[in-house]
C-alpha atoms as a PDB file:
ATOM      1  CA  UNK A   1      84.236-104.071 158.505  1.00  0.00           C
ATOM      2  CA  UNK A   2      82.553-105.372 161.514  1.00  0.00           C
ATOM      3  CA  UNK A   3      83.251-104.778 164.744  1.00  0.00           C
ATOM      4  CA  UNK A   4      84.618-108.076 165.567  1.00  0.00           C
ATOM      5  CA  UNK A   5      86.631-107.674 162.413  1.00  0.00           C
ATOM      6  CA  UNK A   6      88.061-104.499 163.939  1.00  0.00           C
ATOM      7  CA  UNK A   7      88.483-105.922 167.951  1.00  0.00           C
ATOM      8  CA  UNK A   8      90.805-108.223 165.742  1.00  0.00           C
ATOM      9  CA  UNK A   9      92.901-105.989 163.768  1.00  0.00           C
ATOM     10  CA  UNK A  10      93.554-103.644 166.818  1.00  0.00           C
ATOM     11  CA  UNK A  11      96.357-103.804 168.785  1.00  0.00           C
ATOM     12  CA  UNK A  12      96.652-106.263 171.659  1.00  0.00           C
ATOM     13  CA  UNK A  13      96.971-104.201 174.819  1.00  0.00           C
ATOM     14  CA  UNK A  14      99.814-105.632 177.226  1.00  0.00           C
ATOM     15  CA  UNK A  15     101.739-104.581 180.338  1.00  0.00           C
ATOM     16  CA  UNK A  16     104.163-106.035 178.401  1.00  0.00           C
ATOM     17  CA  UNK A  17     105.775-104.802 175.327  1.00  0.00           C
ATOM     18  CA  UNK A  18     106.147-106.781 172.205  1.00  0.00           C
ATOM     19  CA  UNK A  19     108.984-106.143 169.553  1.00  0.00           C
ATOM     20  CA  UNK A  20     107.363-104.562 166.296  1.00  0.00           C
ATOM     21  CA  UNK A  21     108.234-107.547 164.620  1.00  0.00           C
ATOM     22  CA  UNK A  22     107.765-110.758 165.764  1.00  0.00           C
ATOM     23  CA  UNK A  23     109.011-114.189 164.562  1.00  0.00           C
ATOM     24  CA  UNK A  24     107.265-116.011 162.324  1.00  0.00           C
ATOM     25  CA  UNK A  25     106.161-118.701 164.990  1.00  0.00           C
ATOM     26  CA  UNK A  26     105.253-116.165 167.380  1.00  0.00           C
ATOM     27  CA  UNK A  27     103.331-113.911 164.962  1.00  0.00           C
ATOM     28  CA  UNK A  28     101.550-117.088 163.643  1.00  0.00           C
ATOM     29  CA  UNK A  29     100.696-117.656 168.059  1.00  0.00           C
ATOM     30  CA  UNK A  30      99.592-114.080 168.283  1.00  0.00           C
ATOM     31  CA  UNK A  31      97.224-114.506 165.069  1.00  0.00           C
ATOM     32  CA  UNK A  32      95.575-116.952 166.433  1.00  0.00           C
ATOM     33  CA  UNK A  33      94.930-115.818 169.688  1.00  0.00           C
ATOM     34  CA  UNK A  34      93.779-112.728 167.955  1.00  0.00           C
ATOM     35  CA  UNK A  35      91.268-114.744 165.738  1.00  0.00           C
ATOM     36  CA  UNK A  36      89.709-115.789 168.928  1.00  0.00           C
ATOM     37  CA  UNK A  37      88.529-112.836 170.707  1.00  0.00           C
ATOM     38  CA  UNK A  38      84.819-112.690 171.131  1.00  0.00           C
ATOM     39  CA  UNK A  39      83.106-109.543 170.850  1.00  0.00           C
ATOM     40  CA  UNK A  40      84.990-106.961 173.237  1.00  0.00           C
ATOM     41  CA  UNK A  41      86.661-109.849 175.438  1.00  0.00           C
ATOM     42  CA  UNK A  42      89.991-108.986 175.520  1.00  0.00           C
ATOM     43  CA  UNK A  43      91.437-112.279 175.710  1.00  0.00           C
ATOM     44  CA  UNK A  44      89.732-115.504 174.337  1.00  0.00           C
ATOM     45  CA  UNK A  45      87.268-117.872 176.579  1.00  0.00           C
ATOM     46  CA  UNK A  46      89.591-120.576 177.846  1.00  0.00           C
ATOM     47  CA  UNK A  47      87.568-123.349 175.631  1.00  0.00           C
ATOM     48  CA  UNK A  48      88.352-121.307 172.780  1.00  0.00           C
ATOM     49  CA  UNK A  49      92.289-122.275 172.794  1.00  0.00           C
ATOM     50  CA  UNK A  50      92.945-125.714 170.792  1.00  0.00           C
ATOM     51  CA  UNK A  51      96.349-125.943 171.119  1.00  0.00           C
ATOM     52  CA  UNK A  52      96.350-128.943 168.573  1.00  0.00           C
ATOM     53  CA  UNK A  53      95.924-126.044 166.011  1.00  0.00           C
ATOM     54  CA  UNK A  54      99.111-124.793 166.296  1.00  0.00           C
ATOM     55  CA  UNK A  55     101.077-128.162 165.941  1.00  0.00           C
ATOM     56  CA  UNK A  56     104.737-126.120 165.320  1.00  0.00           C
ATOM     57  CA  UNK A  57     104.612-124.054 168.564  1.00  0.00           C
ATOM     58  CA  UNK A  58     102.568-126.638 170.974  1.00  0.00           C
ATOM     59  CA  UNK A  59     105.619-128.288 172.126  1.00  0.00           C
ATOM     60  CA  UNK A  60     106.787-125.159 173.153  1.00  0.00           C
ATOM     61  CA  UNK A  61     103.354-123.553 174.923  1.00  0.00           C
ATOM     62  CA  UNK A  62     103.130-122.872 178.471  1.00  0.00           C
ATOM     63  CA  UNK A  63      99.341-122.277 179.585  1.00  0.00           C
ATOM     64  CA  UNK A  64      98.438-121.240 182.659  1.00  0.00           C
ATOM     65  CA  UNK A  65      94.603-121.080 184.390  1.00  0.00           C
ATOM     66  CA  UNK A  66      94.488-117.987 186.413  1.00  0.00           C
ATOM     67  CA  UNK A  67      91.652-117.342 189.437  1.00  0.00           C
ATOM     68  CA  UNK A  68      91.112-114.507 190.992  1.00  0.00           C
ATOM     69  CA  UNK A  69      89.135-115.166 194.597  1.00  0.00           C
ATOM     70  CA  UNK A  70      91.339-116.291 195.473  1.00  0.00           C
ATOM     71  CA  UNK A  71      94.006-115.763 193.518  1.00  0.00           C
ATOM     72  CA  UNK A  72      95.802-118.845 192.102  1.00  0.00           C
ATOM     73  CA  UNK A  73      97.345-120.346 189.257  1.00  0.00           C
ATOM     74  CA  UNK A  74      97.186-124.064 187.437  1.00  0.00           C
ATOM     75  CA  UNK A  75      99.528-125.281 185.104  1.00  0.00           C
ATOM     76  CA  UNK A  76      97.203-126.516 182.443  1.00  0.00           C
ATOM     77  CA  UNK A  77      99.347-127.788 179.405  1.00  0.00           C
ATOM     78  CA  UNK A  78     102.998-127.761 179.207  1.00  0.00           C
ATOM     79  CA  UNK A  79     104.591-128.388 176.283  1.00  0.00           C
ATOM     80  CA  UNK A  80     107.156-131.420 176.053  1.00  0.00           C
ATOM     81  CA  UNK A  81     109.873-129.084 175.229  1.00  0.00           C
ATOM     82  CA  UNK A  82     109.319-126.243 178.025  1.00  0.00           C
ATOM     83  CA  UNK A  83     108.895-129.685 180.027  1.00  0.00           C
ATOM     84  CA  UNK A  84     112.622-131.018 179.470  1.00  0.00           C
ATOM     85  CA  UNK A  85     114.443-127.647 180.224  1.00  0.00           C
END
């Protein structure tokens, strides 16, 4: 196995806890943001995300740019349905 094979398989690290099971639309969101990482990053390079490729939970995505000096935040896509609530 290589050792982006194995920064894959190993658990995401969060100061927030995920249930052991996930549904199936979030475990298919968490696959692919797994399937991004690059070498040790952590989390993927922001031009990695397409969120195109996950057509079921786009509408439903809430992405937000973070900067740290100084700190702010963007919205950067919101889906249609977090939009309308």
């Amino acid at each position: 196995m290589t050792a982006r094979a194995d920064a894959r398989s190993a658990p995401i690290r969060s100061p927030f806890a995920l249930p052991a099971r996930l549904p199936a639309s979030l475990a298919r969101v968490r696959a692919y943001w797994s399937g991004l990482l690059r070498g040790e990053a952590r989390i993927p390079f922001w031009d990695d995300l397409k969120p195109t490729e996950l057509p079921d939970p786009a509408e439903r995505l809430l992405l937000i740019d973070v900067f740290e000096r100084p700190t702010r935040f963007r919205f950067n896509s919101v889906g249609k349905e977090v939009a309308c609530e």
